[in-house]
Protein backbone atom coordinates (compact mmCIF):
# COMPACT_ATOMS: atom_id res chain seq x y z
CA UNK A 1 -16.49 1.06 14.38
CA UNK A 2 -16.13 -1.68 11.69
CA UNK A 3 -15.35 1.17 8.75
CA UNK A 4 -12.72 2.93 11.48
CA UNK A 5 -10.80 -0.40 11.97
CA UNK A 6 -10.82 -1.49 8.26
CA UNK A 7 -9.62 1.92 7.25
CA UNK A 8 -6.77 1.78 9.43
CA UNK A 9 -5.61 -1.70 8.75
CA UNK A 10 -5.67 -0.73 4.43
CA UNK A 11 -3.43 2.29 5.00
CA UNK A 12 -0.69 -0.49 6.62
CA UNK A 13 1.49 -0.67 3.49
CA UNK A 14 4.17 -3.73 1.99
CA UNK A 15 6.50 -4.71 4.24
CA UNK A 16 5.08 -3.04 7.32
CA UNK A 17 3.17 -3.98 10.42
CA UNK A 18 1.15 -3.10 13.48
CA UNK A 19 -0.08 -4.58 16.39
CA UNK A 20 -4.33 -4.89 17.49
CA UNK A 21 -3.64 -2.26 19.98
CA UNK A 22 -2.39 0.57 17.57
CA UNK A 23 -4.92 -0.54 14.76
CA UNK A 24 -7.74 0.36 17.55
CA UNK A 25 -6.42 3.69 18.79
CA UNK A 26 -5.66 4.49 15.00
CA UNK A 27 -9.76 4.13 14.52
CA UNK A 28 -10.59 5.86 16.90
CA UNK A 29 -11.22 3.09 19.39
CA UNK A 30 -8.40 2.92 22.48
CA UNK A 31 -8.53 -0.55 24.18
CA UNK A 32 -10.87 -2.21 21.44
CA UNK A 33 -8.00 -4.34 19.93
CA UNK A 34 -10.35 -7.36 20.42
CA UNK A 35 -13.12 -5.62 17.70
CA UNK A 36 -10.14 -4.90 15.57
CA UNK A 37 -9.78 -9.30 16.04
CA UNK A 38 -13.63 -9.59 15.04
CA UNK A 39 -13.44 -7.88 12.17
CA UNK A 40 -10.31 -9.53 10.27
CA UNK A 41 -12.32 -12.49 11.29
CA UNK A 42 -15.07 -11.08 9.39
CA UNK A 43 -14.03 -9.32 6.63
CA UNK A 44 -12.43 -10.36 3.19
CA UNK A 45 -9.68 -8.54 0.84
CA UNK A 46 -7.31 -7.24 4.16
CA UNK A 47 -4.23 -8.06 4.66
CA UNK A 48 -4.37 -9.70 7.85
CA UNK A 49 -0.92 -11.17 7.71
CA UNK A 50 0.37 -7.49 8.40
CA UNK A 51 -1.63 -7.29 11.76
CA UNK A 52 0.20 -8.80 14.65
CA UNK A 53 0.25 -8.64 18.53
CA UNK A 54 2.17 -6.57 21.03
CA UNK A 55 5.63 -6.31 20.14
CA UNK A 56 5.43 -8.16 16.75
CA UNK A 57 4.25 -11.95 18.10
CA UNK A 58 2.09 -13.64 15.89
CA UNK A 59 -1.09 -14.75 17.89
CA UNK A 60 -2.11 -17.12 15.49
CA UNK A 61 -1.29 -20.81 15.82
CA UNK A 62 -0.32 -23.76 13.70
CA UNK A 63 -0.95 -23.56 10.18
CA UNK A 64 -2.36 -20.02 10.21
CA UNK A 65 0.94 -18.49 12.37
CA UNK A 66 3.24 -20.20 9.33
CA UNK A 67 1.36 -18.64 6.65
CA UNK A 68 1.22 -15.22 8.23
CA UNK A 69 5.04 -15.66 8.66
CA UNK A 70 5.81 -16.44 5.34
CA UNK A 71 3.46 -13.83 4.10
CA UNK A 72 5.23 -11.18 5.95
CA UNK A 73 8.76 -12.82 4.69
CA UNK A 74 8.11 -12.59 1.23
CA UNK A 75 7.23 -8.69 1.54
CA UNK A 76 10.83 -8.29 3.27
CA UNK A 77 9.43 -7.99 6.87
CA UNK A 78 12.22 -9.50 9.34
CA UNK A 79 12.11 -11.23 12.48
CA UNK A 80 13.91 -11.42 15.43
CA UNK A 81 13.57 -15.05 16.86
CA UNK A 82 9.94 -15.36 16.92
CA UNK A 83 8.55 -11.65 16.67
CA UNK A 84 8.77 -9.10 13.91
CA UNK A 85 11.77 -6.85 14.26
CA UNK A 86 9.13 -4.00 14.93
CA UNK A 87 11.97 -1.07 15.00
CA UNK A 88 11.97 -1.75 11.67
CA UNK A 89 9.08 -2.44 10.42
CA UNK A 90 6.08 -0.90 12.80
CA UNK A 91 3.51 1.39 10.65
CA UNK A 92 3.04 4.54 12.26
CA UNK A 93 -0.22 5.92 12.21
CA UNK A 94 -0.43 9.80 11.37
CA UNK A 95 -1.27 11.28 14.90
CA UNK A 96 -4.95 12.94 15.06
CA UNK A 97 -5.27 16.38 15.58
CA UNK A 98 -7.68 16.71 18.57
CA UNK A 99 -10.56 19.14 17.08
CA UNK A 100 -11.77 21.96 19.44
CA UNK A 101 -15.13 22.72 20.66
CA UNK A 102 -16.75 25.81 19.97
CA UNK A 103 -16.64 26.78 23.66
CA UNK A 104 -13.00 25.89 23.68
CA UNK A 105 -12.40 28.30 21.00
CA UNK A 106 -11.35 32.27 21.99
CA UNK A 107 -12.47 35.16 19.93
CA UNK A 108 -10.19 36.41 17.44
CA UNK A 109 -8.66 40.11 18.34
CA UNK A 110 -6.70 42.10 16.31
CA UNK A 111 -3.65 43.06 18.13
């Protein structure tokens, strides 16, 4: 789970965003936006200033919340008030192309 959810936050490029939420479902891992939490905690080398919560609010506090906003500012990311002006700048993940199972599949016929 812990390779899924660092994958997904590297492909978030300069001057983009996402939220927990979309980080989790991009790694495979709907409702787990509190593992994708755990491991920015626990990893090095990520850029966890591009992470935020739902609809752009940054969850950190104090000293933490002004770096991540400055962070974000100097790679051109706007705000709105308080909260990242997410029409803007939200990463979208490449949608997943659901595999099919073998018993799912039909036989070929030539027409």
């Amino acid at each position: 789970m812990r390779t899924a959810i660092v994958a997904a936050i590297k492909q978030i490029p300069r001057g983009k965003v996402s939220t927990y939420g979309a980080i989790a479902r991009a790694a495979g891992f709907p409702g787990a936006a509190r593992q994708v939490v755990g491991t920015l905690r626990s990893s090095f080398g990520l850029a966890w200033h591009r992470v935020l919560g739902a609809g752009g609010e940054i969850k950190l506090r104090g000293d933490s919340a002004i770096e991540q906003r400055l962070r974000l500012e100097s790679e051109g990311v706007a705000f709105r008030g308080r909260r990242v002006d997410m029409k803007r700048h939200e990463f979208r993940f490449a949608a997943k192309r659901a595999k099919r199972r073998a018993s799912d599949q039909r036989p070929r016929t030539k027409s």
